[in-house]
Protein backbone atom coordinates (compact mmCIF):
# COMPACT_ATOMS: atom_id res chain seq x y z
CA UNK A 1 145.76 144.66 26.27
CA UNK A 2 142.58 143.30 26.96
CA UNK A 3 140.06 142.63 24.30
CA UNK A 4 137.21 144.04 26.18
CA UNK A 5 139.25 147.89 26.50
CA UNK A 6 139.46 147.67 22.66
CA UNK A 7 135.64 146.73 22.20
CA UNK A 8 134.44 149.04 24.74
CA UNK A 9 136.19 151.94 22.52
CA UNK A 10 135.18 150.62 19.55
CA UNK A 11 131.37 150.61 20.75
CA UNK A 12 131.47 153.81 22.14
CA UNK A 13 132.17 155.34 18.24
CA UNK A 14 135.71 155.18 18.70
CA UNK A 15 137.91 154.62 15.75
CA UNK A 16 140.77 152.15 14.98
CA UNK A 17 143.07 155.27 14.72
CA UNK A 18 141.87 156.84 18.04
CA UNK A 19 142.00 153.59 19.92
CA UNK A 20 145.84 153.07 18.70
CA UNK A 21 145.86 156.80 20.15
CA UNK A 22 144.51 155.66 23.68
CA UNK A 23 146.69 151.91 23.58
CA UNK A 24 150.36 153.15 22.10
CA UNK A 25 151.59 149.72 22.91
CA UNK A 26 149.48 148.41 20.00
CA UNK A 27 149.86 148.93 16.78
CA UNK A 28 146.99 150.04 14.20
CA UNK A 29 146.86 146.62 12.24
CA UNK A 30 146.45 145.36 16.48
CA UNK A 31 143.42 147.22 16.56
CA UNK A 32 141.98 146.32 13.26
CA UNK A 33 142.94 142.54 13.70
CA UNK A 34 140.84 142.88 17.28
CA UNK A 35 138.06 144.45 15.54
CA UNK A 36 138.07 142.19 13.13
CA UNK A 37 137.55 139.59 15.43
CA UNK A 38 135.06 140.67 17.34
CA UNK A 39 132.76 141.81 14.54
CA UNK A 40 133.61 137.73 13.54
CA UNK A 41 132.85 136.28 17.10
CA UNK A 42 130.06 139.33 18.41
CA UNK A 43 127.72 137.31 20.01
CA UNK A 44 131.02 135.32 22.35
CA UNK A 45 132.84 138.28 23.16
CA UNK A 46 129.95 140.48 24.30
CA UNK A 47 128.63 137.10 26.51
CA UNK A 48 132.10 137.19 27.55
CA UNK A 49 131.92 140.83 28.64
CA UNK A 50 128.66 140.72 30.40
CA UNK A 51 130.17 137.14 32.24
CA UNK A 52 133.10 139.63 33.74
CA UNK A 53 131.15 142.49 34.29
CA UNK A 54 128.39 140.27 36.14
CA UNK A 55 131.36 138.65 38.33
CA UNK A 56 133.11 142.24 38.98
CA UNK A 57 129.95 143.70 40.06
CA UNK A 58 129.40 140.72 42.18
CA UNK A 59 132.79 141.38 43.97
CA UNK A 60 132.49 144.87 44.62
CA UNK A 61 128.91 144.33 46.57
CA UNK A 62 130.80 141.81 48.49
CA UNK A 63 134.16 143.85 49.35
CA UNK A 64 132.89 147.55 48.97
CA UNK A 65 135.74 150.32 47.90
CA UNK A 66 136.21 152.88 51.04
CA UNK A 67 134.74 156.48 49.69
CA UNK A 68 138.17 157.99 49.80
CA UNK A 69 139.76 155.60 47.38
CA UNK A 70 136.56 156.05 45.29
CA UNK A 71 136.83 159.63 45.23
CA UNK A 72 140.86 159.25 43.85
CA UNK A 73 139.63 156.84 41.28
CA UNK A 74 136.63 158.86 39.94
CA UNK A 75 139.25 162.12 40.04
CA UNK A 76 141.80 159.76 37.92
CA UNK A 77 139.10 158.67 35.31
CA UNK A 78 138.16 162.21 34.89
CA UNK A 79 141.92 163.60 33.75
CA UNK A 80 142.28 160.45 32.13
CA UNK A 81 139.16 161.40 29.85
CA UNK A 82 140.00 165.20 29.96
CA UNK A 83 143.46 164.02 28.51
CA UNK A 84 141.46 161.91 25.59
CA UNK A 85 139.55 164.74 24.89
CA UNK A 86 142.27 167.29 24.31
């Protein structure tokens, strides 16, 4: 699980019990141990985020998802949330 998925929850008010709720595979001292270390390492990780974000941004101008795909994936996020949510 990558660090980033955990933060991302975590900034978005998510807490440690909710994000063990949306990662089963880890447990909850997993989520406290990566919050932990990101509230100990902030300024690194969130470069670190920003550095992928920048590069995956970069990639997708360069080799553009087809609409149709887009569509699926947007449809997919939206249960996946509606799921969260419930």
């Amino acid at each position: 699980m990558p660090l980033d998925s955990i933060v991302h929850e975590f900034r978005n008010g998510a807490s440690p019990e909710s994000i063990r709720q949306a990662f089963p595979t880890l447990t909850l001292e997993q989520v406290y141990g990566a919050i932990t270390f990101y509230l100990g390492h902030q300024d690194e990780v969130d470069a670190s985020i920003r550095d992928a974000e920048e590069a995956s941004a970069e990639f997708e101008v360069a080799h553009p998802i087809p609409q149709g795909i887009q569509d699926r994936l947007r449809e997919a996020r939206e249960r996946i949330s509606a799921r969260r949510e419930e």
